[in-house]
N, C-alpha and C. Protein backbone atom coordinates (compact mmCIF):
# COMPACT_ATOMS: atom_id res chain seq x y z
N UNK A 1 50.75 12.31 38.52
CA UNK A 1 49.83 12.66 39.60
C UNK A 1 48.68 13.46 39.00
N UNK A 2 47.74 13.15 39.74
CA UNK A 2 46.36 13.94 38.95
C UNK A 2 46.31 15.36 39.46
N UNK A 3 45.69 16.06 38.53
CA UNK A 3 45.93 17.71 38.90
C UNK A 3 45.09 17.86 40.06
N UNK A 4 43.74 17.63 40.36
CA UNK A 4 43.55 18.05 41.35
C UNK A 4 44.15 17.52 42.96
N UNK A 5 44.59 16.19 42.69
CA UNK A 5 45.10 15.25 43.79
C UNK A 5 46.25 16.57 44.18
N UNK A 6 47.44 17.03 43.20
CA UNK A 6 48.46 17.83 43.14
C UNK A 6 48.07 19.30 43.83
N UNK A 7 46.87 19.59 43.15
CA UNK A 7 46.32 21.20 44.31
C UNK A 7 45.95 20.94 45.92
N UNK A 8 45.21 19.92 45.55
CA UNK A 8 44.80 19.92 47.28
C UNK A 8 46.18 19.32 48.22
N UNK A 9 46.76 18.57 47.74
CA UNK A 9 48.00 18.56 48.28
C UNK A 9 49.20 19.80 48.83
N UNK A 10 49.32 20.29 47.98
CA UNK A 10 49.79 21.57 47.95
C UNK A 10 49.48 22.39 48.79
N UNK A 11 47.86 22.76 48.80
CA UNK A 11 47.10 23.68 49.68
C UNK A 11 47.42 23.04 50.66
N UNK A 12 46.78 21.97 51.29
CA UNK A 12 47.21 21.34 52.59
C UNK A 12 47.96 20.48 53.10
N UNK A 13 48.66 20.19 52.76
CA UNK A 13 50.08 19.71 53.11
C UNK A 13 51.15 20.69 53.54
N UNK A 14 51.16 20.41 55.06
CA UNK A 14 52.35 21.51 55.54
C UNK A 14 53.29 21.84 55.49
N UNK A 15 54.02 20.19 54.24
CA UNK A 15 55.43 20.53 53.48
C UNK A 15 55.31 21.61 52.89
N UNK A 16 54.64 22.26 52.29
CA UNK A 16 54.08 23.16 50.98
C UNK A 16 53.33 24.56 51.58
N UNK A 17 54.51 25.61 51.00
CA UNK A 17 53.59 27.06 51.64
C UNK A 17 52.86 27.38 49.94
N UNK A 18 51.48 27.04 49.80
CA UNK A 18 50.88 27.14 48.74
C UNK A 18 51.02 28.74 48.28
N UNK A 19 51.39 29.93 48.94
CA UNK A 19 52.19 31.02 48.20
C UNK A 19 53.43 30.68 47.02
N UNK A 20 53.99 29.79 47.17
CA UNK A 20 55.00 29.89 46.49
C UNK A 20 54.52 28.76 44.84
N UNK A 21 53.28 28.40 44.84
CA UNK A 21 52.69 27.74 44.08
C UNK A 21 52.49 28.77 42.75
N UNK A 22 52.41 28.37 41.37
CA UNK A 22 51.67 29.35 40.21
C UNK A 22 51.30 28.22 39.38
N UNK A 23 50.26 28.74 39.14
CA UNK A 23 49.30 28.24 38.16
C UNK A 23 48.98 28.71 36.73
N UNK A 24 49.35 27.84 35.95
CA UNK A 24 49.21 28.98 34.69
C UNK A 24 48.51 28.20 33.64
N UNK A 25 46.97 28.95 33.02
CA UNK A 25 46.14 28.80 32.10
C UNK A 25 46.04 29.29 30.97
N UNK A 26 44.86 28.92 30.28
CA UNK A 26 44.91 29.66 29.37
C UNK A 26 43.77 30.79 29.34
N UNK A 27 43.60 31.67 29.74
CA UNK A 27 42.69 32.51 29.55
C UNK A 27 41.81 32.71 28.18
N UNK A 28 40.19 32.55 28.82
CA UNK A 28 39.79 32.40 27.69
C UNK A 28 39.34 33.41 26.94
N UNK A 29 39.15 34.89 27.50
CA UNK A 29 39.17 36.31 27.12
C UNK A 29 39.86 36.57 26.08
N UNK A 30 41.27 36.66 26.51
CA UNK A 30 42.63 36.49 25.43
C UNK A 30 43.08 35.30 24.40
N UNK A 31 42.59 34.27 25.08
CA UNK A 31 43.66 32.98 24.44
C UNK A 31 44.78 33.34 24.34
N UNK A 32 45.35 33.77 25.73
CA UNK A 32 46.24 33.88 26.05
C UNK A 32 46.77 33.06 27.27
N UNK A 33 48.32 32.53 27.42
CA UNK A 33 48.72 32.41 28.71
C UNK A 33 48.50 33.18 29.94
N UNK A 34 48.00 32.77 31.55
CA UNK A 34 47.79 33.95 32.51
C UNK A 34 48.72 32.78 33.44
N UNK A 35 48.75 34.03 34.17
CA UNK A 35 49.48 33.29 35.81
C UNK A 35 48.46 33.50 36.70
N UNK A 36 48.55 32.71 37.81
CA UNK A 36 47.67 32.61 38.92
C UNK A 36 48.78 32.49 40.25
N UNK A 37 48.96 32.96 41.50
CA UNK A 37 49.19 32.73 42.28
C UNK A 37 48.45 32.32 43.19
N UNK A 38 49.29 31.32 43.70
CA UNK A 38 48.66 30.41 44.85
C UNK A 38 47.66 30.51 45.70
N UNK A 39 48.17 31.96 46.38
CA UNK A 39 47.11 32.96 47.71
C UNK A 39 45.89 33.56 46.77
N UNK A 40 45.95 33.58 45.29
CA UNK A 40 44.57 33.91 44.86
C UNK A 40 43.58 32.88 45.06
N UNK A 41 43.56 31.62 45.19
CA UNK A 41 42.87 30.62 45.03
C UNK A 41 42.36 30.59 46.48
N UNK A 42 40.85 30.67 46.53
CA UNK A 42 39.79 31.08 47.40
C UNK A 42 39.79 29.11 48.06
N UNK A 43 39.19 28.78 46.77
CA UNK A 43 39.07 27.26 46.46
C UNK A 43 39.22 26.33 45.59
N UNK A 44 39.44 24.96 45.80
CA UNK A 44 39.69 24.13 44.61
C UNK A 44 38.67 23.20 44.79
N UNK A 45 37.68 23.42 43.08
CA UNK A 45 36.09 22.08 43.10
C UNK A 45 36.99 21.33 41.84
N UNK A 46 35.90 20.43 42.03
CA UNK A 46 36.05 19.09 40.75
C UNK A 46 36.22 20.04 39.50
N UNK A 47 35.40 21.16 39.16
CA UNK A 47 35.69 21.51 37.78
C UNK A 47 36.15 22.79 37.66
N UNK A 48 36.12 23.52 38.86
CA UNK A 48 36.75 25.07 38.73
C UNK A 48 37.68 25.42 39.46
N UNK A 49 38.70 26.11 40.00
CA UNK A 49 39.18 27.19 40.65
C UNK A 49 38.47 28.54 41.15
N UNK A 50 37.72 28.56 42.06
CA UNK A 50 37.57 29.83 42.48
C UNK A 50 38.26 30.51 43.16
N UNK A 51 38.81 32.04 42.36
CA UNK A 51 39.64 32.88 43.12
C UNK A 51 39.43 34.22 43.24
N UNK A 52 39.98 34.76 43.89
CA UNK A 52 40.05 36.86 43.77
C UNK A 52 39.52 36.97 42.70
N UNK A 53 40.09 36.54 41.75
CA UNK A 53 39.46 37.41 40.46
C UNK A 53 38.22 36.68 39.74
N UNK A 54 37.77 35.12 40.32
CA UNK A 54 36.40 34.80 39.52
C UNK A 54 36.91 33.19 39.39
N UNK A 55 36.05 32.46 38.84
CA UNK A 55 36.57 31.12 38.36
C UNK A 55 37.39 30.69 37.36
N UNK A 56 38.26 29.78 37.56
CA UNK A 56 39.35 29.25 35.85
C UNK A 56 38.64 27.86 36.01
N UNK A 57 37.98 27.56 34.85
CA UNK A 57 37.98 25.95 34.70
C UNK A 57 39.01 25.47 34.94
N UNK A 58 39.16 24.05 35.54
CA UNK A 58 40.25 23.34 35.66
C UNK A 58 40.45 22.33 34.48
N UNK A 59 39.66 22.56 33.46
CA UNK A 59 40.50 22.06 31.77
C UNK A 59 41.32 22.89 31.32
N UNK A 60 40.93 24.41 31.77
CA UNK A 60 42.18 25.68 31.05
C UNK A 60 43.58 25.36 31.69
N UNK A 61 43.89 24.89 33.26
CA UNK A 61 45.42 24.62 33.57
C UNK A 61 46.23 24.27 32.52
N UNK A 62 47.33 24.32 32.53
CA UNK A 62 48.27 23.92 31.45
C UNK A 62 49.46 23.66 32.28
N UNK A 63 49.61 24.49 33.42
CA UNK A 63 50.77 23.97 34.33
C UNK A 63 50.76 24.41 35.84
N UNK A 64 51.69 23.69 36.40
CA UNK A 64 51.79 23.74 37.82
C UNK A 64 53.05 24.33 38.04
N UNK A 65 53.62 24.69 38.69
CA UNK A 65 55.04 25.41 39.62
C UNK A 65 55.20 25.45 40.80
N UNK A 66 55.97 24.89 41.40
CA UNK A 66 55.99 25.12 43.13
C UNK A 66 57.94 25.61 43.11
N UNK A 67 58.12 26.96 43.56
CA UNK A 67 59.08 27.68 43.89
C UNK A 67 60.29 27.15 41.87
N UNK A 68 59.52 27.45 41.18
CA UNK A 68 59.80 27.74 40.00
C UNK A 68 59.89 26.62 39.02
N UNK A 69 59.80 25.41 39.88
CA UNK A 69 59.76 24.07 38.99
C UNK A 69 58.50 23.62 38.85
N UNK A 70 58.49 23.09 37.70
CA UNK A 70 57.34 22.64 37.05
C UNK A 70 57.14 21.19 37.46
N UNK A 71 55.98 21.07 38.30
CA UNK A 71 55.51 19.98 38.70
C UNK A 71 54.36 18.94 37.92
N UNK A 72 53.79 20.11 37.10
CA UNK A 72 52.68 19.15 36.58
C UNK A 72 52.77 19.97 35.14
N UNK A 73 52.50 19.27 33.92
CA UNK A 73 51.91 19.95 32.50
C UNK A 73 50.82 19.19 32.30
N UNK A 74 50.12 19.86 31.10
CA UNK A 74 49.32 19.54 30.62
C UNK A 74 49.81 18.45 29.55
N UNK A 75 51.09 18.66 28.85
CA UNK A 75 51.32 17.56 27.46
C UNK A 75 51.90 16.29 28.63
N UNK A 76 53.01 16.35 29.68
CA UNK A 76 53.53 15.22 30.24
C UNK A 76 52.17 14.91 31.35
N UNK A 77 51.42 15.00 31.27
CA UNK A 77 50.33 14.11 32.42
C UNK A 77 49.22 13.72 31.24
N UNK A 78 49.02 13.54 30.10
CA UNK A 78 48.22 13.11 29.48
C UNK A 78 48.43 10.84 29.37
């Protein structure tokens, strides 16, 4: 499934309380791993995440989680 098809789903789809969603990038400050929770995400565009704390490109994702399982990677969706 394509990553963004997978967020907006999530967000609105009423199966899915998008709180229990995490998102995890790579921060490009650190080049480090970050987490994102769900309720931070303001919005989802074609190329960014805007949230509480500012934009994540949506090339930095690396993974998806909904209530601790991993729904989407970056190496198995290539």
């Amino acid at each position: 499934m394509r990553l963004l098809h997978l967020l907006n789903r999530l967000k609105w789809d009423s199966k899915y309380d998008f709180s229990k969603v995490r998102i995890w990038y790579e921060d490009r400050a650190g080049g480090e791993m970050a987490c994102l929770k769900g309720e931070e995400i303001v919005s989802i565009g074609e190329k960014f995440l805007e949230t509480s704390r500012g934009y994540i490109p949506v090339h930095r994702i690396r993974k998806i989680e909904y209530e601790g399982k991993v729904l989407w990677n970056s190496v198995s969706s290539s």
